[in-house]
Structure formats: C-alpha cells, structure tokens
PDB file of N, CA and C in Angstrom:
ATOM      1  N   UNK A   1       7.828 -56.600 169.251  1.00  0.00           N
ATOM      2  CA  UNK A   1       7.060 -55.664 168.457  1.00  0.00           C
ATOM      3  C   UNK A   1       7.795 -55.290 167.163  1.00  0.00           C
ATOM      4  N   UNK A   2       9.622 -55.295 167.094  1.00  0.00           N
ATOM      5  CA  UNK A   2       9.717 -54.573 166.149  1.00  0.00           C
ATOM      6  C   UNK A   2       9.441 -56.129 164.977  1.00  0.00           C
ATOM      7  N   UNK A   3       9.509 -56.831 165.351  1.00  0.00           N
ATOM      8  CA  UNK A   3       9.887 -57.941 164.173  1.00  0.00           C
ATOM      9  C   UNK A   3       8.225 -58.225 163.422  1.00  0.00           C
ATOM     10  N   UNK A   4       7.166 -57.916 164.199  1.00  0.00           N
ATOM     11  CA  UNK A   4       5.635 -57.738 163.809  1.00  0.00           C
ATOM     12  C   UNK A   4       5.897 -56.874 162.793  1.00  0.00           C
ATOM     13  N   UNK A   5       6.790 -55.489 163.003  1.00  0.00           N
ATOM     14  CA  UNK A   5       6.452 -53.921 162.131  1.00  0.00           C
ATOM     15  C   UNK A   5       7.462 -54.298 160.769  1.00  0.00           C
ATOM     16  N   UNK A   6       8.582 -55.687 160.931  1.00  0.00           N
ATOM     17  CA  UNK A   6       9.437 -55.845 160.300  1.00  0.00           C
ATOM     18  C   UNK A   6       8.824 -56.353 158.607  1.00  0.00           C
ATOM     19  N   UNK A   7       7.880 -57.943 159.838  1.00  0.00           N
ATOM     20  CA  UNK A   7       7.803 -58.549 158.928  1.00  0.00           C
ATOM     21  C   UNK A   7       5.670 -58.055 158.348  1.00  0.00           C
ATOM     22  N   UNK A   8       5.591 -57.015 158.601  1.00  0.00           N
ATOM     23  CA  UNK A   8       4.775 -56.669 157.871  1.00  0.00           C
ATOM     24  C   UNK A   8       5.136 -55.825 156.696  1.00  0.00           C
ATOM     25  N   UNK A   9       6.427 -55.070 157.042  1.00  0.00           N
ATOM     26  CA  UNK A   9       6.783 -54.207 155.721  1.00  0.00           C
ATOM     27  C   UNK A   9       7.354 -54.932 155.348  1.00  0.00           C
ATOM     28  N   UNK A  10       7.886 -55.984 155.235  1.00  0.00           N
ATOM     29  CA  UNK A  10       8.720 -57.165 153.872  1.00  0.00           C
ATOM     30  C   UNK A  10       7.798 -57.145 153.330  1.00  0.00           C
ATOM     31  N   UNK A  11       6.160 -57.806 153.865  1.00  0.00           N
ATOM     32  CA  UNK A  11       4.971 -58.390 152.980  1.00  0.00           C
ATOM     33  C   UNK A  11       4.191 -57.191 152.484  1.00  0.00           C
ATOM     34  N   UNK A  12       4.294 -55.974 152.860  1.00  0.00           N
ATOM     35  CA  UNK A  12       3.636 -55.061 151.834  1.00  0.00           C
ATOM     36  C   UNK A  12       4.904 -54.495 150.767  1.00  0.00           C
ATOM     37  N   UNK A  13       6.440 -54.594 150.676  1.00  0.00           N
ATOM     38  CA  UNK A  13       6.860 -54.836 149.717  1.00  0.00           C
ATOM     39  C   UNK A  13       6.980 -55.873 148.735  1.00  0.00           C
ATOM     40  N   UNK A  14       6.558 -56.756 149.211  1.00  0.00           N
ATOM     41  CA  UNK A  14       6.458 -58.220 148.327  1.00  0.00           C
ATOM     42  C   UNK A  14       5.048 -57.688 147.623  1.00  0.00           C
ATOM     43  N   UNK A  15       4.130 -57.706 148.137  1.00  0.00           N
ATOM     44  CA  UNK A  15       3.036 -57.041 147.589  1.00  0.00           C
ATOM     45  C   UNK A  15       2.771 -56.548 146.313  1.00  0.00           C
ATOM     46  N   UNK A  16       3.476 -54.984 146.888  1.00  0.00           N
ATOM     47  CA  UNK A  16       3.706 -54.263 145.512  1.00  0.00           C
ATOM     48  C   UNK A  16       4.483 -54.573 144.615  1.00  0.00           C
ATOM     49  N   UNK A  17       5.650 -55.521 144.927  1.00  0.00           N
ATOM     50  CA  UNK A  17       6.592 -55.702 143.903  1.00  0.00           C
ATOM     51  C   UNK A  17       5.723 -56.508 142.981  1.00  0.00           C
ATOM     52  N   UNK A  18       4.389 -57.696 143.498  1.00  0.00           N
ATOM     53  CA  UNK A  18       3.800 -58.201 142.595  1.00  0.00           C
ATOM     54  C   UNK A  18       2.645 -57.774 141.913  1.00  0.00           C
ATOM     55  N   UNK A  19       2.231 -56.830 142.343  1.00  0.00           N
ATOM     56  CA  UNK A  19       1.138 -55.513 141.736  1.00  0.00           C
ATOM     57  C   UNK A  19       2.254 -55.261 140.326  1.00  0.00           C
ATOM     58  N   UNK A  20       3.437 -54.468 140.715  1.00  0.00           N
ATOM     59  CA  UNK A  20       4.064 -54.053 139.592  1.00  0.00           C
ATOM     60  C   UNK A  20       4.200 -54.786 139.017  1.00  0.00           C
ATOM     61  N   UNK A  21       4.972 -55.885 138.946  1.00  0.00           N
ATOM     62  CA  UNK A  21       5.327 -56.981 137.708  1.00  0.00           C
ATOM     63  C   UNK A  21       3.824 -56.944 136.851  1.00  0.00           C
ATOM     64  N   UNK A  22       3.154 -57.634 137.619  1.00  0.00           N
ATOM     65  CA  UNK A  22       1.924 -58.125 137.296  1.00  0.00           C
ATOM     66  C   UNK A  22       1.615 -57.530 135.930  1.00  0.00           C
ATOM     67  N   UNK A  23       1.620 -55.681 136.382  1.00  0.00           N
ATOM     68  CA  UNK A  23       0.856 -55.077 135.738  1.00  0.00           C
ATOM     69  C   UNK A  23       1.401 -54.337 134.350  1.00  0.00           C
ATOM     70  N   UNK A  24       2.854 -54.705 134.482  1.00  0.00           N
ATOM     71  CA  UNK A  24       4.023 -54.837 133.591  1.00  0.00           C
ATOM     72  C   UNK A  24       4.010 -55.488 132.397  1.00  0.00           C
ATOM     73  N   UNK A  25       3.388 -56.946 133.056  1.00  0.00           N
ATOM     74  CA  UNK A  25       3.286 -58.242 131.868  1.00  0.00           C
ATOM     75  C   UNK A  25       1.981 -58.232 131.501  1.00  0.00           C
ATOM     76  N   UNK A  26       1.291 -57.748 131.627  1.00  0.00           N
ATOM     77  CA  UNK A  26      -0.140 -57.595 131.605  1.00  0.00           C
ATOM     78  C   UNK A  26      -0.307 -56.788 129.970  1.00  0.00           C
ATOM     79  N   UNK A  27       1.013 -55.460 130.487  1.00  0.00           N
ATOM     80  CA  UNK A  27       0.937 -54.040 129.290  1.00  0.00           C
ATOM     81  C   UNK A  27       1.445 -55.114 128.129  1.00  0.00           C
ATOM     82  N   UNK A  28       2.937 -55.088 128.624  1.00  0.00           N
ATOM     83  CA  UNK A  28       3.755 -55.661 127.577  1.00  0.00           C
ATOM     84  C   UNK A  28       2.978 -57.314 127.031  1.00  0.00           C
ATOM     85  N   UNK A  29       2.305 -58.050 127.586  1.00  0.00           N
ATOM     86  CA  UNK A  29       2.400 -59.375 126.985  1.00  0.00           C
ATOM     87  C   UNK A  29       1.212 -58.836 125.790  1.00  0.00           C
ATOM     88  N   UNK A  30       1.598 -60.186 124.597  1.00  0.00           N
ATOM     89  CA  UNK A  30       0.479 -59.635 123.349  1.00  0.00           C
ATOM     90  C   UNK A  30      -1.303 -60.206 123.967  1.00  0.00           C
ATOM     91  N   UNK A  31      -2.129 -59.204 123.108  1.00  0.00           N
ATOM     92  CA  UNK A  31      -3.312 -59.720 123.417  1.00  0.00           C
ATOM     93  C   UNK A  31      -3.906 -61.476 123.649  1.00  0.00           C
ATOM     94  N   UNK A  32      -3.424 -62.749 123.978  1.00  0.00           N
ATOM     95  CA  UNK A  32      -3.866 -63.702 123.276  1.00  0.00           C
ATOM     96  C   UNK A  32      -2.558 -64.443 124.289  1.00  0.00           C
ATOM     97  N   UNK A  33      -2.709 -65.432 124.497  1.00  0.00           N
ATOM     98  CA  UNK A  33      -1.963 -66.554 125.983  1.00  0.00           C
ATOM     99  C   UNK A  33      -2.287 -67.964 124.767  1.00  0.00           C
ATOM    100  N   UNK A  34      -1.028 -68.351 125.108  1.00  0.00           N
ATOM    101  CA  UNK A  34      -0.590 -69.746 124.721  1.00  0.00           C
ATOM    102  C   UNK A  34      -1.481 -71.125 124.710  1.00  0.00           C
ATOM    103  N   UNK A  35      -2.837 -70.879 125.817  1.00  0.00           N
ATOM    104  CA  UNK A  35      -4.099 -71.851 126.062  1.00  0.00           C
ATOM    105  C   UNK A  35      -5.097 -70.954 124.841  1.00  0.00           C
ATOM    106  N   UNK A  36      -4.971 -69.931 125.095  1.00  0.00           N
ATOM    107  CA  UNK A  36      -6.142 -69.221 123.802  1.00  0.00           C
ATOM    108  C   UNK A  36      -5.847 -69.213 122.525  1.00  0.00           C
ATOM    109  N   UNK A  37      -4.542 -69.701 121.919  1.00  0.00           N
ATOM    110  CA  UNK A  37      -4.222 -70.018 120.948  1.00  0.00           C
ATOM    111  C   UNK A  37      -4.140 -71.230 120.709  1.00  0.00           C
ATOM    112  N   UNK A  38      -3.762 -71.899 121.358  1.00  0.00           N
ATOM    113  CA  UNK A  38      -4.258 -73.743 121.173  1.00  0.00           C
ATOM    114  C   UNK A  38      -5.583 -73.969 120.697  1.00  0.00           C
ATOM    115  N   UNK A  39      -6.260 -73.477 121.113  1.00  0.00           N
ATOM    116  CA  UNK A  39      -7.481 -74.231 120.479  1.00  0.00           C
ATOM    117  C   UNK A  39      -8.395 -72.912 119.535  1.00  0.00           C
ATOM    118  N   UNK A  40      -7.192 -72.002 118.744  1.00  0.00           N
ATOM    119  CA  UNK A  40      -7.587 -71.254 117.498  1.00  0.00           C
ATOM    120  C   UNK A  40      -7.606 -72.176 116.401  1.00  0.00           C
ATOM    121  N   UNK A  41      -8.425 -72.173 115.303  1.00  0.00           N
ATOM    122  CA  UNK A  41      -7.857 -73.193 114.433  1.00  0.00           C
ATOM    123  C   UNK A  41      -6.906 -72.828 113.392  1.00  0.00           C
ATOM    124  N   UNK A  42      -6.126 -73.790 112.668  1.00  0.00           N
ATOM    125  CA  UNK A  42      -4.694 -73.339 112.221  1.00  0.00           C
ATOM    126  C   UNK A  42      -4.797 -72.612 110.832  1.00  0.00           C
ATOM    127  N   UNK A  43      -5.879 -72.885 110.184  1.00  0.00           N
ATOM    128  CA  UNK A  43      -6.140 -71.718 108.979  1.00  0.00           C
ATOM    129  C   UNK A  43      -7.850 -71.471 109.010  1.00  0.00           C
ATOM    130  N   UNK A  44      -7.953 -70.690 107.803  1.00  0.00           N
ATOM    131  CA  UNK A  44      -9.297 -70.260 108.128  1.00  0.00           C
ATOM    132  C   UNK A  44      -9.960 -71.484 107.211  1.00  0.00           C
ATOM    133  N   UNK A  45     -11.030 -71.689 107.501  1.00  0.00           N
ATOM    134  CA  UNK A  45     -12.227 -72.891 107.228  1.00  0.00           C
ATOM    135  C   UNK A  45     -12.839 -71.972 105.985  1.00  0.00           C
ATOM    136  N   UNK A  46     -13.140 -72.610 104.888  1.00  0.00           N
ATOM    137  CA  UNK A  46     -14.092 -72.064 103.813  1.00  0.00           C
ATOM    138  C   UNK A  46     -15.347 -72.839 103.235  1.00  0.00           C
ATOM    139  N   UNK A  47     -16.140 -72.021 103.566  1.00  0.00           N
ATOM    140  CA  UNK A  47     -17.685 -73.045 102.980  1.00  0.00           C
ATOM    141  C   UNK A  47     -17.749 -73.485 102.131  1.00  0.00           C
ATOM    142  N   UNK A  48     -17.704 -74.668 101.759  1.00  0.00           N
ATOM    143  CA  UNK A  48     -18.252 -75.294 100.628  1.00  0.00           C
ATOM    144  C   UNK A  48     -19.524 -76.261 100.785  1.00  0.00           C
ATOM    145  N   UNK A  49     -20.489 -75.618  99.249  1.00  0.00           N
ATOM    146  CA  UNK A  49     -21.762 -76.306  99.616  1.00  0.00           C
ATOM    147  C   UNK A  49     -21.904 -77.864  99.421  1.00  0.00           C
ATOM    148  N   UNK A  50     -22.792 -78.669 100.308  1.00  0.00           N
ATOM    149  CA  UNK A  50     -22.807 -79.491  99.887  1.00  0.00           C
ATOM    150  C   UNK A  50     -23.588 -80.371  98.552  1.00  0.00           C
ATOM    151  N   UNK A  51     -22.355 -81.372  97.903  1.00  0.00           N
ATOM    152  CA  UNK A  51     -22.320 -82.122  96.360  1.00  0.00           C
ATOM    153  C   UNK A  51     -24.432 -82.265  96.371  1.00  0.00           C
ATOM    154  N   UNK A  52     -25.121 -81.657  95.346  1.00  0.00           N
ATOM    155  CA  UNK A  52     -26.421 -81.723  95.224  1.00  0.00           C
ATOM    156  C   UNK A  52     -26.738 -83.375  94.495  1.00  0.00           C
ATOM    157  N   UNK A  53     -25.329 -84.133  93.889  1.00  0.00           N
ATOM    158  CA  UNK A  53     -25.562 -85.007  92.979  1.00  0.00           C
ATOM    159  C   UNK A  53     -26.443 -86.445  94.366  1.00  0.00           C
ATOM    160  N   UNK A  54     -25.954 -86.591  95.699  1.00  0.00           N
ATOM    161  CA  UNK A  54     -26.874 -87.271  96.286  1.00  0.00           C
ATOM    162  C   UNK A  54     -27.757 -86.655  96.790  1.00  0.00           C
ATOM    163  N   UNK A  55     -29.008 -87.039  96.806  1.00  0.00           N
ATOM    164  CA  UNK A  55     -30.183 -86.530  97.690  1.00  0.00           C
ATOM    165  C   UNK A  55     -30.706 -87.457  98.569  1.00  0.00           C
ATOM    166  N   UNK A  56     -29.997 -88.993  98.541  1.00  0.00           N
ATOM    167  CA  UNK A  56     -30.631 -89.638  99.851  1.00  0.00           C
ATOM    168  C   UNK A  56     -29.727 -89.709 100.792  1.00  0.00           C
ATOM    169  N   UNK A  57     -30.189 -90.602 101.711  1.00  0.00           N
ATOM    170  CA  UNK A  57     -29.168 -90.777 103.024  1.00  0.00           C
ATOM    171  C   UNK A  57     -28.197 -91.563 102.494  1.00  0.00           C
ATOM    172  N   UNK A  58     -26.950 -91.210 103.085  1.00  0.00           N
ATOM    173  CA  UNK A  58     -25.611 -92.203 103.340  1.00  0.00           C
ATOM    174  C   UNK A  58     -25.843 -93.691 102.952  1.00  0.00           C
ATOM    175  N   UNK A  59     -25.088 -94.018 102.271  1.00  0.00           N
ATOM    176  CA  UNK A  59     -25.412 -95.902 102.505  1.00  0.00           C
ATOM    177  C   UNK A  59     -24.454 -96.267 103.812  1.00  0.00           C
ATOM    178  N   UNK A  60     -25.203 -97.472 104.116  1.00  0.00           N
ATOM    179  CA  UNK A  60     -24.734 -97.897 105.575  1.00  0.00           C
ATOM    180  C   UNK A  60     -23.068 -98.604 105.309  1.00  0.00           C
ATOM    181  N   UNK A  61     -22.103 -98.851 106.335  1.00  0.00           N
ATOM    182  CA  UNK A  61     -21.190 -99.643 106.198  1.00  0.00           C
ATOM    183  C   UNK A  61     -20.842-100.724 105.970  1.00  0.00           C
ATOM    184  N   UNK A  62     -20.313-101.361 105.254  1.00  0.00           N
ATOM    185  CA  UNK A  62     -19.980-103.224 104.719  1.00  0.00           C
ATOM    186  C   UNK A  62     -20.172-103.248 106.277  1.00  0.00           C
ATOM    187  N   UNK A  63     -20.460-104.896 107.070  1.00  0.00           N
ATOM    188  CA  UNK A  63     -20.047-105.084 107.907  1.00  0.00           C
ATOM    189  C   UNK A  63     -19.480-106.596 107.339  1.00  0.00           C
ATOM    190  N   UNK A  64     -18.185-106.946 107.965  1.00  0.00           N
ATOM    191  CA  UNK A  64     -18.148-108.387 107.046  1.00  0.00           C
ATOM    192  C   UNK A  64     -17.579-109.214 108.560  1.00  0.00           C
TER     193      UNK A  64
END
C-alpha cells in the first residue's frame, strides 16, 4: 500500500512541476513560435499595378 500512496505523489508532483513550467514559458516566451514565423514573409509585398502597355494574352513559349 505504501508504494501505491508513494508512487502516486511522485506523479502528482511531476504533474505540477509541468503545469508550472508550462505556464512559465507560455508568460515569458514572445507572442509568435519558430513554425509561425517560417512561413511569415521576409518583407512586406507592395502593389504594383499591372504594365497597361499589353492588353492581350501572353505569347506562348518557343518550343524548339
């Protein structure tokens, strides 16, 4: 019996010890994770309209 009462209070201190961390790195880490910044893009994009001088379609590719 005692090693049941033992090894249940190891695992509700393991527990909390990972509640706390958790909620530690959670405060302290910055808004924004290393996968959510990968695929930010690396400067900002600016509209430019498109050249009015063609008005038809694309010409097709040489094929040779």
């Amino acid at each position: 019996m005692n090693a049941i009462l033992l090894t249940v209070f190891i695992g509700f201190i393991l527990v909390n010890l990972f509640v706390v961390l958790f909620l530690r790195y959670r405060k302290d880490a910055p808004s924004s994770s290393a996968e959510r910044d990968s695929l930010l893009p690396l400067e900002e994009e600016t509209w430019r309209p498109a050249s009015p001088a063609r008005s038809g379609p694309a010409p097709a590719p040489e094929v040779r």
